[in-house]
N, C-alpha and C. Protein backbone atom coordinates (compact mmCIF):
# COMPACT_ATOMS: atom_id res chain seq x y z
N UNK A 1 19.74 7.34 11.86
CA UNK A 1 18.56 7.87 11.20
C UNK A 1 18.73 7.88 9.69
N UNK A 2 19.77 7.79 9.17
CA UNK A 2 20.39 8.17 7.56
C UNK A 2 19.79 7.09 7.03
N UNK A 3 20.38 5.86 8.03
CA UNK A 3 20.15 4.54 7.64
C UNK A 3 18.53 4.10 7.31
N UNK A 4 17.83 4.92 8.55
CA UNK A 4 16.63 4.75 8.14
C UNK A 4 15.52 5.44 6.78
N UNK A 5 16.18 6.19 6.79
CA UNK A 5 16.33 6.98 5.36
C UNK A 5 16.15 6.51 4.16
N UNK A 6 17.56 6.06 3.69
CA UNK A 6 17.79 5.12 2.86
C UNK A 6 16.84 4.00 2.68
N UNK A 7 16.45 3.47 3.59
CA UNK A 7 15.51 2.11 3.57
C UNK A 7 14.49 2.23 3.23
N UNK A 8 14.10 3.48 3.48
CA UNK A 8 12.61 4.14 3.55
C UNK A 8 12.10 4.60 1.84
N UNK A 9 13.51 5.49 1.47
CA UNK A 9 13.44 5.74 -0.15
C UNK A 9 13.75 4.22 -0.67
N UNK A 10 14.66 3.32 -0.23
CA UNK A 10 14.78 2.58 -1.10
C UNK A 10 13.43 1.43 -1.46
N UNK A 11 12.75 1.80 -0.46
CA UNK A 11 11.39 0.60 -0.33
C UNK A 11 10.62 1.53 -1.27
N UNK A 12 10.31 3.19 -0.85
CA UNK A 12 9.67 3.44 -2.08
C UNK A 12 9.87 4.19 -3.54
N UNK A 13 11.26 3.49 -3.80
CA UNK A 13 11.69 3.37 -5.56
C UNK A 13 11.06 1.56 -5.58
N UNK A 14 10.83 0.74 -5.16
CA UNK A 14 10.47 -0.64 -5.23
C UNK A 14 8.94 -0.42 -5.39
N UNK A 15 8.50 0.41 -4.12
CA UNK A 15 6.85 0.76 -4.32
C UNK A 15 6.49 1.57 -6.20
N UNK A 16 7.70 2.74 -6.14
CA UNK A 16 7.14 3.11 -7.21
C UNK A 16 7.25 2.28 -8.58
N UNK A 17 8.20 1.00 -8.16
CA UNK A 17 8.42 0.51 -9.47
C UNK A 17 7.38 -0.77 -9.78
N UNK A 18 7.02 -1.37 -9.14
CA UNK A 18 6.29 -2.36 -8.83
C UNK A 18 4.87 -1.89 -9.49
N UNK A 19 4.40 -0.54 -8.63
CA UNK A 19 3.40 0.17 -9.20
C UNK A 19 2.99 0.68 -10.88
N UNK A 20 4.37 0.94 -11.22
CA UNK A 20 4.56 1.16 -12.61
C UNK A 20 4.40 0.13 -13.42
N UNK A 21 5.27 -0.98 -13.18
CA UNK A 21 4.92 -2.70 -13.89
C UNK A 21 3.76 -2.87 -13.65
N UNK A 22 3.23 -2.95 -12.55
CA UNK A 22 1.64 -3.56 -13.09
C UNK A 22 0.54 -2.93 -13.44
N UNK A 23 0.84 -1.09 -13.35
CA UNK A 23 0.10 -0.20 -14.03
C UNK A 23 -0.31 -0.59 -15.78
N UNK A 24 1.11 -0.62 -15.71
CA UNK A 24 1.36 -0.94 -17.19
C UNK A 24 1.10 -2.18 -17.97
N UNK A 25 0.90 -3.32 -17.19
CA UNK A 25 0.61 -4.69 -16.97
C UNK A 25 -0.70 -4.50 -17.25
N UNK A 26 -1.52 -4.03 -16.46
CA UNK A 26 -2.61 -4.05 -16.47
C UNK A 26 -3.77 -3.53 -17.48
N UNK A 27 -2.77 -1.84 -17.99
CA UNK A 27 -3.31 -1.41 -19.23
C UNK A 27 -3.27 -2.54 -20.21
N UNK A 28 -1.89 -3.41 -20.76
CA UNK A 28 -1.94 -4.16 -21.57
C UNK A 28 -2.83 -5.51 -21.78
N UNK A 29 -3.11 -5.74 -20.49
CA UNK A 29 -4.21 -6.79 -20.34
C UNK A 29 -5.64 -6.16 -20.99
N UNK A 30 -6.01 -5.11 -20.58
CA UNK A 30 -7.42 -4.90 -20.39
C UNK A 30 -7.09 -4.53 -21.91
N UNK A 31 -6.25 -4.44 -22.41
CA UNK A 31 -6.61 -3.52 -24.03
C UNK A 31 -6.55 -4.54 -24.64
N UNK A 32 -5.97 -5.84 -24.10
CA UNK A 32 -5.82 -6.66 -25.13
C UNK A 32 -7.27 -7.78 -24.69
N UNK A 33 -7.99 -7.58 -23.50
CA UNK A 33 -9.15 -7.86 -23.33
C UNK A 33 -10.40 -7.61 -24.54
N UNK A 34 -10.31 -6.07 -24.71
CA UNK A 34 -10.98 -5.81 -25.76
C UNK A 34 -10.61 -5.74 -27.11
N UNK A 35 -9.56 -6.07 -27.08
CA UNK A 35 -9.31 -6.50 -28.67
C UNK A 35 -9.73 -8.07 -28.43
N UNK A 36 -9.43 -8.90 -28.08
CA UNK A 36 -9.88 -10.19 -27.98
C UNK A 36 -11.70 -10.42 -28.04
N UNK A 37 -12.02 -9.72 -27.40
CA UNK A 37 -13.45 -9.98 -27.26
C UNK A 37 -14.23 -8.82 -28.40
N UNK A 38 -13.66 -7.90 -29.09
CA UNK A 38 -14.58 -6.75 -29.78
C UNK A 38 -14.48 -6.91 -31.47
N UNK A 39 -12.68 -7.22 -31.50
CA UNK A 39 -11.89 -7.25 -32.81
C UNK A 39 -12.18 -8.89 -33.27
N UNK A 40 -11.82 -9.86 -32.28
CA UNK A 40 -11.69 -11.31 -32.46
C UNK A 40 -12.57 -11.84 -32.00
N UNK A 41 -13.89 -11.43 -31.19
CA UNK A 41 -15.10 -11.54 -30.71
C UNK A 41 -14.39 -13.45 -30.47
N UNK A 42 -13.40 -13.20 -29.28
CA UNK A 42 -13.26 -14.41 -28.31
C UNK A 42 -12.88 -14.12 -27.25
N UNK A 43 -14.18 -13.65 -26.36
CA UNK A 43 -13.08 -13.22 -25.09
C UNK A 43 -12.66 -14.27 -24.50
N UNK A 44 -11.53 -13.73 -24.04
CA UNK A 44 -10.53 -14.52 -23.27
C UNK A 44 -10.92 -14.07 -21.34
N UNK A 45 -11.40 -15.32 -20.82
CA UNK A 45 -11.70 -15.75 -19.10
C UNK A 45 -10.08 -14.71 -18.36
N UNK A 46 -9.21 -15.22 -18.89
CA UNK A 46 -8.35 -15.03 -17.84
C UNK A 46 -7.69 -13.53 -17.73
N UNK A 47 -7.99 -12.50 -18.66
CA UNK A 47 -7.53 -11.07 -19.07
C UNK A 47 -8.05 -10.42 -17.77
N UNK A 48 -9.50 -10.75 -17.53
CA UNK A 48 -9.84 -9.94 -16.64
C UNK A 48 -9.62 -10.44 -15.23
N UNK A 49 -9.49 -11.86 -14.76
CA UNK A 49 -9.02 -12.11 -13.64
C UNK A 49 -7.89 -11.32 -13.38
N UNK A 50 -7.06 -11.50 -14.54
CA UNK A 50 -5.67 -11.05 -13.88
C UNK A 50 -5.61 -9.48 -13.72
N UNK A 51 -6.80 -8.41 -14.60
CA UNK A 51 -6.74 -7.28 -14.61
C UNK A 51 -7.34 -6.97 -13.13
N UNK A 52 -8.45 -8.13 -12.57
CA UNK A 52 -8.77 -7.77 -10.73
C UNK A 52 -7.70 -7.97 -10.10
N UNK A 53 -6.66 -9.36 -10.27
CA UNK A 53 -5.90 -9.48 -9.29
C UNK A 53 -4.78 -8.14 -9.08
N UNK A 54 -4.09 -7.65 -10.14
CA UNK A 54 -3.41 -6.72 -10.47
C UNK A 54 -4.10 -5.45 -9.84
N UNK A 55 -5.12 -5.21 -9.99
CA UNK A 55 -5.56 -3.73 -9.30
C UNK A 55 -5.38 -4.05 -7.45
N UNK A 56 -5.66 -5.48 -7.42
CA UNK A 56 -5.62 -5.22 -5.71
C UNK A 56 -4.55 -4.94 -5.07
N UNK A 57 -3.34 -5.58 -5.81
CA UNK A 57 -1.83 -5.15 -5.71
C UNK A 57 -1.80 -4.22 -5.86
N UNK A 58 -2.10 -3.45 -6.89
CA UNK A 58 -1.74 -1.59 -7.41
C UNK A 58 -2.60 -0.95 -5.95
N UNK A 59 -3.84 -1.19 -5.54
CA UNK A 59 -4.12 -0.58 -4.35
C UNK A 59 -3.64 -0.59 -3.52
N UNK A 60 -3.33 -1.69 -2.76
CA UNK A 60 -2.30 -2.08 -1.71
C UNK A 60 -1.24 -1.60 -1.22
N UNK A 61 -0.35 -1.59 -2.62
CA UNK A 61 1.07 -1.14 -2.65
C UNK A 61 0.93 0.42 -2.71
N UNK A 62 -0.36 0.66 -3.01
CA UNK A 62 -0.25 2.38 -3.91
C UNK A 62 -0.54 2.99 -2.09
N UNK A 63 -1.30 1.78 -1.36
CA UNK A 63 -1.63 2.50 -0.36
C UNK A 63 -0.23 2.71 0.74
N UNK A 64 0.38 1.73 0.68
CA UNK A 64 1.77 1.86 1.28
C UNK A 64 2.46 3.03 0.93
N UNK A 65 2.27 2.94 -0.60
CA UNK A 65 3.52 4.31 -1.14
C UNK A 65 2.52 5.48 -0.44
N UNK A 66 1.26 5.59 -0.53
CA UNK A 66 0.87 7.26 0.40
C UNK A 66 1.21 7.03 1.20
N UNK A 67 1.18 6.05 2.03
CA UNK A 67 1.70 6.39 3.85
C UNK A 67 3.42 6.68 3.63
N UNK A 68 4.10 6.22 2.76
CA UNK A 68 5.43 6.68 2.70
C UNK A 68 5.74 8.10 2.73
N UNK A 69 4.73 8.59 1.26
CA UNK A 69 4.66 10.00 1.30
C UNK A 69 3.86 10.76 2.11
N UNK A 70 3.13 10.44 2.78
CA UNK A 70 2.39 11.07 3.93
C UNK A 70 0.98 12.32 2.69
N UNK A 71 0.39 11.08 2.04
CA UNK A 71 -0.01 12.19 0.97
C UNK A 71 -1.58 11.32 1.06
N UNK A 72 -1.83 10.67 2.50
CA UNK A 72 -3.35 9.86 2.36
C UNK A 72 -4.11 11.28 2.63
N UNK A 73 -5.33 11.53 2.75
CA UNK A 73 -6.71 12.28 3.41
C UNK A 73 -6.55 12.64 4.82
N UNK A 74 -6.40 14.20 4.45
CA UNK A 74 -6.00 14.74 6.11
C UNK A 74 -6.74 16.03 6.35
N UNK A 75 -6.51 16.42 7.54
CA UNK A 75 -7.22 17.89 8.20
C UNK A 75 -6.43 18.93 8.29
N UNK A 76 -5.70 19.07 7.10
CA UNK A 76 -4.17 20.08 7.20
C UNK A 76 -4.92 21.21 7.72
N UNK A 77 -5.63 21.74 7.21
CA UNK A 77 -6.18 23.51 7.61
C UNK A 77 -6.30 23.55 8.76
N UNK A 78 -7.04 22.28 9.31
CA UNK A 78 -7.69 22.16 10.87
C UNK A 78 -6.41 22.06 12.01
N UNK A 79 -5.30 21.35 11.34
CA UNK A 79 -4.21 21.13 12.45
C UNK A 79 -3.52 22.54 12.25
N UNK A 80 -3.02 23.09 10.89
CA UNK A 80 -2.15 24.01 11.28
C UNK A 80 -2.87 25.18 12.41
N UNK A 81 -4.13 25.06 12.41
CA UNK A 81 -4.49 26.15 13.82
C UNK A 81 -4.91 26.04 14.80
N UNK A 82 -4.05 24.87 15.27
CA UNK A 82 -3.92 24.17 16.58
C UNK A 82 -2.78 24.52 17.29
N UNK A 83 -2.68 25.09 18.46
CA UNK A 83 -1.41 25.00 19.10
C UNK A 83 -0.39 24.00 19.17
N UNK A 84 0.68 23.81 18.93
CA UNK A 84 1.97 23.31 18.57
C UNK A 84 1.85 21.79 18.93
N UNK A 85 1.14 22.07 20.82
CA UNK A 85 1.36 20.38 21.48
C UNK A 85 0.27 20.01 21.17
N UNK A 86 -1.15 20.56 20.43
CA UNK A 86 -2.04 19.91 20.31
C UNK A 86 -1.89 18.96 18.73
N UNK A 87 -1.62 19.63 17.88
CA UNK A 87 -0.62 19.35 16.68
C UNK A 87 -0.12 18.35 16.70
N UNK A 88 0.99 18.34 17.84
CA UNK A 88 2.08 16.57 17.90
C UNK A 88 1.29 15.73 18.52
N UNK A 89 0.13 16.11 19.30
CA UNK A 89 -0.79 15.10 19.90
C UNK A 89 -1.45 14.45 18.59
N UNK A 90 -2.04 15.28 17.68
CA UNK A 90 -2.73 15.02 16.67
C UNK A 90 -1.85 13.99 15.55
N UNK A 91 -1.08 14.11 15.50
CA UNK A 91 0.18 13.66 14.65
C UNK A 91 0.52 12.11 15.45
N UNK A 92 0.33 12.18 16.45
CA UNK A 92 0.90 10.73 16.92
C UNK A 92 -0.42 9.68 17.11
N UNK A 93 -1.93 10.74 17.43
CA UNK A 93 -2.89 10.06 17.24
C UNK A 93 -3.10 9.17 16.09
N UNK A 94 -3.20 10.33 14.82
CA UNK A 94 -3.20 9.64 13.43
C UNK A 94 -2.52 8.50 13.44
N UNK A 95 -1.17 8.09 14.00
CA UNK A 95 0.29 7.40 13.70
C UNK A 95 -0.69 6.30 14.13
N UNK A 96 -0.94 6.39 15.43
CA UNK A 96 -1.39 5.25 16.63
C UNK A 96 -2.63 4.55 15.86
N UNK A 97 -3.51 5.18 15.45
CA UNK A 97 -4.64 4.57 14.51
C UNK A 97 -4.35 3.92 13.32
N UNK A 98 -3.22 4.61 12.28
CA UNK A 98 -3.28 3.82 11.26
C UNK A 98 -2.31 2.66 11.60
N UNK A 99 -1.79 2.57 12.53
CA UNK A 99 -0.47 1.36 13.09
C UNK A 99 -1.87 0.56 13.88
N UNK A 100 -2.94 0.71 14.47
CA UNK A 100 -4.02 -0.28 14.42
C UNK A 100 -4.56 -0.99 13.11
N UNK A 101 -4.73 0.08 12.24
CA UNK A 101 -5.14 -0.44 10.95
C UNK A 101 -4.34 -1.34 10.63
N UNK A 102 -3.08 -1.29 10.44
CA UNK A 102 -1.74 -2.08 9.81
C UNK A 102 -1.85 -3.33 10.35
N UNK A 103 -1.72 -3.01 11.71
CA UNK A 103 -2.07 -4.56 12.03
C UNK A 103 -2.83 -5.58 11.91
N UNK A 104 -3.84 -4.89 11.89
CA UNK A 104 -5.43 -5.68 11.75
C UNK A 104 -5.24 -6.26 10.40
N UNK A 105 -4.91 -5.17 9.13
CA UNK A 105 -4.38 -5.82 7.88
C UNK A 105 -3.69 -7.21 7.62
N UNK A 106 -2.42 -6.78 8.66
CA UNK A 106 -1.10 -7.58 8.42
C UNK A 106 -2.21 -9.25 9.55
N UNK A 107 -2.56 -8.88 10.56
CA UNK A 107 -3.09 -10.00 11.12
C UNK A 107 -4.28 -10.63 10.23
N UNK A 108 -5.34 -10.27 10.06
CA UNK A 108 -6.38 -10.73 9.35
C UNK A 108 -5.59 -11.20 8.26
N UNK A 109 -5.08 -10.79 7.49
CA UNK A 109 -4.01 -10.78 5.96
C UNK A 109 -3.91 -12.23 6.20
N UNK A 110 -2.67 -12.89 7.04
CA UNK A 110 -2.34 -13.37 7.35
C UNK A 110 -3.05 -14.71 7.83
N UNK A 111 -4.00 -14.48 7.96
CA UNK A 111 -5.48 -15.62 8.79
C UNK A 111 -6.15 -15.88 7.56
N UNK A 112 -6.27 -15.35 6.65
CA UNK A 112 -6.97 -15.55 5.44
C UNK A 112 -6.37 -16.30 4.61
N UNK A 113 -4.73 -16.03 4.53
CA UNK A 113 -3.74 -16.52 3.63
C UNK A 113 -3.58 -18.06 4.12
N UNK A 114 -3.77 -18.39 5.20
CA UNK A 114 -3.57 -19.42 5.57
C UNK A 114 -5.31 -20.60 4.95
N UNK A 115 -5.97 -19.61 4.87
CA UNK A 115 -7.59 -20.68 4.47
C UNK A 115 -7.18 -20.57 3.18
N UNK A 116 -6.67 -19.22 2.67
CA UNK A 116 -7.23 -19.48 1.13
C UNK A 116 -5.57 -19.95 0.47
N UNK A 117 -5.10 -20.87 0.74
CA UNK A 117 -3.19 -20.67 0.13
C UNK A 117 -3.50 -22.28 -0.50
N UNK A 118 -4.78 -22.96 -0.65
CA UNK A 118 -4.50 -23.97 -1.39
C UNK A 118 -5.51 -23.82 -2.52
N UNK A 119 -6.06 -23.10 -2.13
CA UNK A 119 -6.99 -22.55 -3.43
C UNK A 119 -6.61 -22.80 -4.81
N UNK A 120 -7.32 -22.78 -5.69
CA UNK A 120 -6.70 -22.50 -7.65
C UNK A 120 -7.55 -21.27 -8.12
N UNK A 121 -6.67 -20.24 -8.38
CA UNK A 121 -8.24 -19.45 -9.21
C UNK A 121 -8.61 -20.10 -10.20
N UNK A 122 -9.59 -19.50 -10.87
CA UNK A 122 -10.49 -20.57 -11.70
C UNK A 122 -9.80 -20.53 -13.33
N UNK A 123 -9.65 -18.96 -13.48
CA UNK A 123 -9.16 -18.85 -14.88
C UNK A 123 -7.42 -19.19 -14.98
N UNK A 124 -6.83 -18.14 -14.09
CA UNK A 124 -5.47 -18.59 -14.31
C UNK A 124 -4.72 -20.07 -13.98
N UNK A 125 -5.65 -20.23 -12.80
CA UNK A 125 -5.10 -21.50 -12.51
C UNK A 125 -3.79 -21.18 -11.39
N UNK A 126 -3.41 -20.10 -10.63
CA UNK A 126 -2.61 -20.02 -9.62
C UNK A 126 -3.24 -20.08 -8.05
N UNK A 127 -2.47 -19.95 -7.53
CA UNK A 127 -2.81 -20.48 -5.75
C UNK A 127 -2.79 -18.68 -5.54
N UNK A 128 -4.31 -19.26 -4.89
CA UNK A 128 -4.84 -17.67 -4.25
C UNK A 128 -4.07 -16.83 -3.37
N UNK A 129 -2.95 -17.90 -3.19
CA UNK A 129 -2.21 -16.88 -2.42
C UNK A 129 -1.34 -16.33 -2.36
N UNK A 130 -1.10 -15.84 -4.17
CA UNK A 130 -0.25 -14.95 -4.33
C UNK A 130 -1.42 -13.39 -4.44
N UNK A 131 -2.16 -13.60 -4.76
CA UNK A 131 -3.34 -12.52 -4.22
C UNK A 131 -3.31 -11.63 -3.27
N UNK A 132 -3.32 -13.16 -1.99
CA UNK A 132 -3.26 -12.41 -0.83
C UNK A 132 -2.45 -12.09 0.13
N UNK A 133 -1.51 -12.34 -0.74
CA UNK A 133 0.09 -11.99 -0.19
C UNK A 133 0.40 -10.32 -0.55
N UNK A 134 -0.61 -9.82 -0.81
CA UNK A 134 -0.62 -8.23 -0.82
C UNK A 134 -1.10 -7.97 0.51
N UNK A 135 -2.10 -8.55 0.86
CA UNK A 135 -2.12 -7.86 2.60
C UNK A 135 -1.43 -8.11 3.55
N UNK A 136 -0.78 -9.00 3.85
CA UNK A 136 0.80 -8.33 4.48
C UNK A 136 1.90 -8.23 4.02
N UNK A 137 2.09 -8.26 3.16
CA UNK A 137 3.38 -7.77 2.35
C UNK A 137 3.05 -5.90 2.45
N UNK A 138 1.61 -5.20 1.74
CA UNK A 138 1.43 -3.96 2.04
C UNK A 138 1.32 -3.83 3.20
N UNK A 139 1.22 -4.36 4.41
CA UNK A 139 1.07 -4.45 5.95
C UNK A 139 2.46 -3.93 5.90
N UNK A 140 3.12 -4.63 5.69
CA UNK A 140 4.78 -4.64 6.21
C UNK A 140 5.01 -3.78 5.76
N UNK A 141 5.31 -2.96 4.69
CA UNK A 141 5.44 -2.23 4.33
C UNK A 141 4.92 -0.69 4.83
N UNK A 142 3.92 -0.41 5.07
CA UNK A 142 2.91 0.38 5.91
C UNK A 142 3.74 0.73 7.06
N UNK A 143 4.13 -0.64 7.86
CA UNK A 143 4.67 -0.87 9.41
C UNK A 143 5.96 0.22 9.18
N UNK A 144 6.64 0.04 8.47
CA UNK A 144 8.21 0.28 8.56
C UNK A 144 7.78 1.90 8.12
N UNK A 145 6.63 2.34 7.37
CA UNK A 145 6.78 4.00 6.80
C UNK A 145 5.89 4.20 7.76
N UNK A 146 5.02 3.53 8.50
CA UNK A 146 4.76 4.52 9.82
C UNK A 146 5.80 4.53 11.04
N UNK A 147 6.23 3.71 10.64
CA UNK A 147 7.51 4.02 12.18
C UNK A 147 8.94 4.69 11.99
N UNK A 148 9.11 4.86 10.94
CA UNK A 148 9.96 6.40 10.16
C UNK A 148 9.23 7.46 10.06
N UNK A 149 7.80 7.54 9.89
CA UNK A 149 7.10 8.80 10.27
C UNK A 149 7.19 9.18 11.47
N UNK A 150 6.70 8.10 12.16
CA UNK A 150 6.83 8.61 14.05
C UNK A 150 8.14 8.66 14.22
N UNK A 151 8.99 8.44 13.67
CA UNK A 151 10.62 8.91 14.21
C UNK A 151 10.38 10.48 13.63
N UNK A 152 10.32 10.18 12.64
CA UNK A 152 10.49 11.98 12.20
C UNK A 152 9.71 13.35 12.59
N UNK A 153 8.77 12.64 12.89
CA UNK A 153 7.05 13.60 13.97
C UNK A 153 8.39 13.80 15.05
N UNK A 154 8.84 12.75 15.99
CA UNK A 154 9.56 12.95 17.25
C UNK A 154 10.52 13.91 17.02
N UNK A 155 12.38 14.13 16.00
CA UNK A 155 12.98 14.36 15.40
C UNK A 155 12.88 15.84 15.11
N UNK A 156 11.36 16.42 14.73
CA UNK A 156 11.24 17.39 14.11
C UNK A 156 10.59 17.90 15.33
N UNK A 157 10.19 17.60 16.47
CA UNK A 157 9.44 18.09 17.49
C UNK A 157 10.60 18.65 18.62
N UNK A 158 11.56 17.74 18.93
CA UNK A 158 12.76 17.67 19.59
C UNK A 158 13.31 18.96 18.54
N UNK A 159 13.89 19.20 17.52
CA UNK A 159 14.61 20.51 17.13
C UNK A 159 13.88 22.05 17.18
N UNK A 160 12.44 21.72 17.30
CA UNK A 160 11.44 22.71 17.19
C UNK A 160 11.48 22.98 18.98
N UNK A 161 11.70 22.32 19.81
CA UNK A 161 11.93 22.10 20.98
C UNK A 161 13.08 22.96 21.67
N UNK A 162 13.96 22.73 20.48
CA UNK A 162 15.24 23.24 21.00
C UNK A 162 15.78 25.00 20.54
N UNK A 163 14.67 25.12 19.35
CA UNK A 163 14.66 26.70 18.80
C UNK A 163 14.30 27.40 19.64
């Protein structure tokens, strides 16, 4: 379990860092968007492609890092006054749904990447499918912090079990 641990923080110091580079990436684009187009009245085509492509990554990944931290949109008030087994029922439901979502991501992801991977975007001029190599790459990612959650839902149910 340590092991799984480790893997789990170490994927999200990568989530948080990744997130940070192109946070920061992205501020510098868009500022230098409007200096180009306000100060030098030439906008530049490709500032803002790359400021869309960059946010879909920052969503993606940002959405992985909540499922890491377990910090997405929930019914905390509503579960804590639920009896205990209705609670871990509720807890493995959530698990079971968003591990549908994941997939559907990581599959569709995957079906798309394959139509759109010879593509050119228009401004930068790269293959669309470094784009869309955020939906399963954040798939995968997703996969591995919901299935260290459901270890730890189990983990923490089993010692609560045993009090």
């Amino acid at each position: 379990m340590k092991f799984l641990q480790r893997i789990n923080d170490l994927l999200g110091w990568v989530e948080r860092i990744i997130l940070g580079s192109f946070v920061i990436l992205m501020f510098t684009v868009v500022c230098g968007q409007v200096c180009f187009r306000y100060v030098l009245n030439q906008p530049s085509p490709w500032t803002e492609e790359l400021a869309r492509y960059l946010f879909i990554w920052i969503s993606l990944v940002g959405a992985a890092y909540g499922v890491k931290e377990q910090s997405h949109f929930g019914f905390d008030l509503l579960v804590k006054k639920m009896p205990p087994r209705l609670q871990l029922a509720g807890h493995y439901a959530v698990q079971l749904l968003m591990a549908i979502l994941v997939f559907v991501l990581i599959f569709y992801g995957l079906r798309v990447l394959k139509i759109v991977s010879f593509q050119i975007t228009p401004a930068l001029q790269i293959p669309m499918r470094y784009v869309y190599y955020s939906l399963p790459v954040s798939g995968a990612l997703m996969s591995f912090h919901l299935l260290y959650n459901l270890l730890m839902i189990q983990k923490r149910h089993r010692t609560s079990d045993l009090l």
